[in-house]
N, C-alpha and C. Protein backbone atom coordinates (compact mmCIF):
# COMPACT_ATOMS: atom_id res chain seq x y z
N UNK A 1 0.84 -1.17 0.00
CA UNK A 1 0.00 0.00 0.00
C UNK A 1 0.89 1.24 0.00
N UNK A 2 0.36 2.22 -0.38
CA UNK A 2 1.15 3.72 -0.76
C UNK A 2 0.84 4.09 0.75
N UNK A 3 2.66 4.55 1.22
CA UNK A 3 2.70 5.17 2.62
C UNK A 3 1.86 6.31 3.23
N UNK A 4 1.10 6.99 1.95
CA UNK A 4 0.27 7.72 2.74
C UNK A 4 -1.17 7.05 3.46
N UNK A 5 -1.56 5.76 3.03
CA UNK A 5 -2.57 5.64 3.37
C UNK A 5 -2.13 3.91 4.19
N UNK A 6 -1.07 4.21 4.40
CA UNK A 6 -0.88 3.11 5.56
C UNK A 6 -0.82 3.42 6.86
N UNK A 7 -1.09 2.74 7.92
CA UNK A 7 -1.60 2.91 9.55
C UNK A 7 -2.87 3.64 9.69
N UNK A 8 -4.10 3.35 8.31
CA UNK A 8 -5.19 3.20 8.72
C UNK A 8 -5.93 2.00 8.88
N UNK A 9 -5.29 1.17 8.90
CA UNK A 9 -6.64 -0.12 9.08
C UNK A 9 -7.07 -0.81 7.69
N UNK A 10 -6.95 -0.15 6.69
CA UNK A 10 -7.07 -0.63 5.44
C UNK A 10 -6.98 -1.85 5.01
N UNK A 11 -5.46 -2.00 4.86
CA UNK A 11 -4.74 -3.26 4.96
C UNK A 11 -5.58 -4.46 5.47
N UNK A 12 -5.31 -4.45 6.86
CA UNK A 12 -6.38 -5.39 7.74
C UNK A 12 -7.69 -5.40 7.34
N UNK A 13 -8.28 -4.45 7.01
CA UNK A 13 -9.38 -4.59 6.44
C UNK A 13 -9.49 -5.34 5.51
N UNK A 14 -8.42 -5.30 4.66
CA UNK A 14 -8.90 -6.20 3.21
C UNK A 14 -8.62 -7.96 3.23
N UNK A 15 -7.63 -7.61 4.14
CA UNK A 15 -6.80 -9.45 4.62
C UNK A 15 -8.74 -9.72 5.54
N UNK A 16 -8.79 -8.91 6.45
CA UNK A 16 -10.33 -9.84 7.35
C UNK A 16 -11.61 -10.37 6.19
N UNK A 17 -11.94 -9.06 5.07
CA UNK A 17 -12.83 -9.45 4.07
C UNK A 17 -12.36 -10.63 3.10
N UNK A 18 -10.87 -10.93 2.99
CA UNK A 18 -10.32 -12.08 2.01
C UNK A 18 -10.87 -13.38 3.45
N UNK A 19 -10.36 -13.04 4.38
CA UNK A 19 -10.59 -14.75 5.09
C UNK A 19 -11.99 -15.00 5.49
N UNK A 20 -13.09 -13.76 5.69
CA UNK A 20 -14.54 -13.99 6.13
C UNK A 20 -14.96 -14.87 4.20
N UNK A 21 -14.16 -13.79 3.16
CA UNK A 21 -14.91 -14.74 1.61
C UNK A 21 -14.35 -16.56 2.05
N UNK A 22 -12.87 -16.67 2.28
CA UNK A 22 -12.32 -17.75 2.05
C UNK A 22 -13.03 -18.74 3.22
N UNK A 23 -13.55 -18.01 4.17
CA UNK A 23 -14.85 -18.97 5.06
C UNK A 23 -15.71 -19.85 4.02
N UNK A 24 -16.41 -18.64 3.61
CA UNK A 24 -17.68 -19.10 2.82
C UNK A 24 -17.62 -20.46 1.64
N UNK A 25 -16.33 -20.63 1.55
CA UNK A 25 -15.66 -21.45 0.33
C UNK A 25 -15.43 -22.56 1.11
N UNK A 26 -15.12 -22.55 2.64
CA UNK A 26 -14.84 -23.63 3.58
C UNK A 26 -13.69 -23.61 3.44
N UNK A 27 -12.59 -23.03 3.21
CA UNK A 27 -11.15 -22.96 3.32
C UNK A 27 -10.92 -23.30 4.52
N UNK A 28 -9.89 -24.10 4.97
CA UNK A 28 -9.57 -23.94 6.42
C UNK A 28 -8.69 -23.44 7.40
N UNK A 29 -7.36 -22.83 5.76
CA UNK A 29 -6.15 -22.04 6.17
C UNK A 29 -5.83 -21.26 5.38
N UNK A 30 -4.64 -20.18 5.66
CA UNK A 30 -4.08 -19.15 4.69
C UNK A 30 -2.89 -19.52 5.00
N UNK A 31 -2.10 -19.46 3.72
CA UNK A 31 -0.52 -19.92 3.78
C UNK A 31 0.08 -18.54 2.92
N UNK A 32 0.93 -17.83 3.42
CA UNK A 32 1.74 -17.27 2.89
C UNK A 32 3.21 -16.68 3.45
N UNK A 33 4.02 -16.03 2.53
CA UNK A 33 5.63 -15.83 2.81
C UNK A 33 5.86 -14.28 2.71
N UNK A 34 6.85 -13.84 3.30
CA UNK A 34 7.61 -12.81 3.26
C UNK A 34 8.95 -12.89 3.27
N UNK A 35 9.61 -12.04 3.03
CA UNK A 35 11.17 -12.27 2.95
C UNK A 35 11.94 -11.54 4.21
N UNK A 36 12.80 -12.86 4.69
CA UNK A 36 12.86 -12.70 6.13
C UNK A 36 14.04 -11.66 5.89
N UNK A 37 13.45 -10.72 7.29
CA UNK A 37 14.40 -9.59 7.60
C UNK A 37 13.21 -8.17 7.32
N UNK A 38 12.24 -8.55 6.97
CA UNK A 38 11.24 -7.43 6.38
C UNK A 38 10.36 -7.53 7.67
N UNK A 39 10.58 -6.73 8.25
CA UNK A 39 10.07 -6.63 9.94
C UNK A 39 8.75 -5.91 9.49
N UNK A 40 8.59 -4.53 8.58
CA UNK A 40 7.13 -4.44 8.71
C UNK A 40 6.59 -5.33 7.88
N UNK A 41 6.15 -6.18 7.68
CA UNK A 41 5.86 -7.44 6.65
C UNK A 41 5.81 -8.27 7.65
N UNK A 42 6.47 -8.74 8.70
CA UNK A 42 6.34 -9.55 9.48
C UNK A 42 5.32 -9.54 10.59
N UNK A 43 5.34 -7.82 11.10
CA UNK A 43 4.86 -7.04 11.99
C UNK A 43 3.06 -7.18 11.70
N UNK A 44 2.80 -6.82 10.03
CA UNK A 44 1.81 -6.78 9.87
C UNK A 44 0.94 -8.02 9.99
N UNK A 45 1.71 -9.00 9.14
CA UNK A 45 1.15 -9.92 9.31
C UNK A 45 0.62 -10.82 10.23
N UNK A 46 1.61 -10.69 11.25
CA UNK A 46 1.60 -11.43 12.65
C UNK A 46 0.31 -10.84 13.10
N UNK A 47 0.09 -9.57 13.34
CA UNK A 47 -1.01 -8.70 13.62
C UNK A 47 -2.03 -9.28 13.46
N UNK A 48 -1.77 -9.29 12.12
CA UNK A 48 -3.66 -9.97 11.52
C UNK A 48 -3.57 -12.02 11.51
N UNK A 49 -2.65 -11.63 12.65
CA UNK A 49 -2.80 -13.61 12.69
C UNK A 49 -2.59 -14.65 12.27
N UNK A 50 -1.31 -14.30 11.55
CA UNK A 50 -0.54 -15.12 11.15
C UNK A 50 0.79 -15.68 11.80
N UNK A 51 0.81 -17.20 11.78
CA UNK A 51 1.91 -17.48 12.49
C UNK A 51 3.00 -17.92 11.83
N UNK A 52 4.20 -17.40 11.71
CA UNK A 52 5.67 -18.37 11.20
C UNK A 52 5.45 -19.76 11.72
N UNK A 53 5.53 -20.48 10.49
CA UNK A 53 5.83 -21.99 10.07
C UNK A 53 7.26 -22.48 9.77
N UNK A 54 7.80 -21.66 9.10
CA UNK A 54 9.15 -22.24 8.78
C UNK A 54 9.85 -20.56 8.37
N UNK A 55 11.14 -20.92 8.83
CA UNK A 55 12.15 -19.42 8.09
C UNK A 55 12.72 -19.82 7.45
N UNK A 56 13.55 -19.55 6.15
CA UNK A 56 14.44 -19.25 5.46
C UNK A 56 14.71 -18.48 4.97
N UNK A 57 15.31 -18.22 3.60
CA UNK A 57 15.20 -16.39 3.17
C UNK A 57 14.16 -15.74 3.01
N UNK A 58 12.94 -17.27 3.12
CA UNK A 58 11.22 -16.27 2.97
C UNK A 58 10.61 -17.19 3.94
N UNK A 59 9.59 -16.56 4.70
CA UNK A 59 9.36 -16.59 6.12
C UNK A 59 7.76 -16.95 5.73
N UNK A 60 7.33 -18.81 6.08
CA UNK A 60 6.47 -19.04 5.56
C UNK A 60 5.50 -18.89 6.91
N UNK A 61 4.00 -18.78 6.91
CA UNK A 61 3.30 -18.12 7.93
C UNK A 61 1.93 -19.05 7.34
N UNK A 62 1.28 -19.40 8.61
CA UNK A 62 -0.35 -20.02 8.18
C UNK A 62 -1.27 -19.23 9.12
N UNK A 63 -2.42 -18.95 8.57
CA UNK A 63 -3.66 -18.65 9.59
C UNK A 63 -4.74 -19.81 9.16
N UNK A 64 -4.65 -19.94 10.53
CA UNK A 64 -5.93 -20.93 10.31
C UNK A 64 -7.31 -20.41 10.39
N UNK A 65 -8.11 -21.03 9.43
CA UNK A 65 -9.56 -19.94 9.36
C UNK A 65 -10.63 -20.75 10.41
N UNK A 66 -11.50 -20.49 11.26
CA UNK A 66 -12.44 -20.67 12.22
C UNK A 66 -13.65 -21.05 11.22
């Protein structure tokens, strides 16, 4: 996202509306990576509930969906 309109909630906003759709589909997880050493990338993600699974140069993360 363009730094002016980051640390409103946005972001999170759009990751909560992707996992409430990926409910409806019966998904039961989200798997994704960042490249380790990218602390706001890590920061954010963790936030919205994602946990590191494995590190290497890309930092794999699952949320599990309810």
């Amino acid at each position: 996202m363009d730094i002016n309109v980051q640390k409103n909630g946005i972001g999170s906003a759009i990751v909560n509306e992707l996992i409430e759709y990926l409910t409806t589909l019966k998904y039961k997880e989200v798997r994704l990576g960042w490249i380790n050493g990218n602390l706001q990338a890590e920061h954010f993600w963790i936030k919205n509930g994602f946990c590191p699974i494995k590190e290497d140069r890309v930092i794999l993360a699952n949320r599990t969906i309810k």
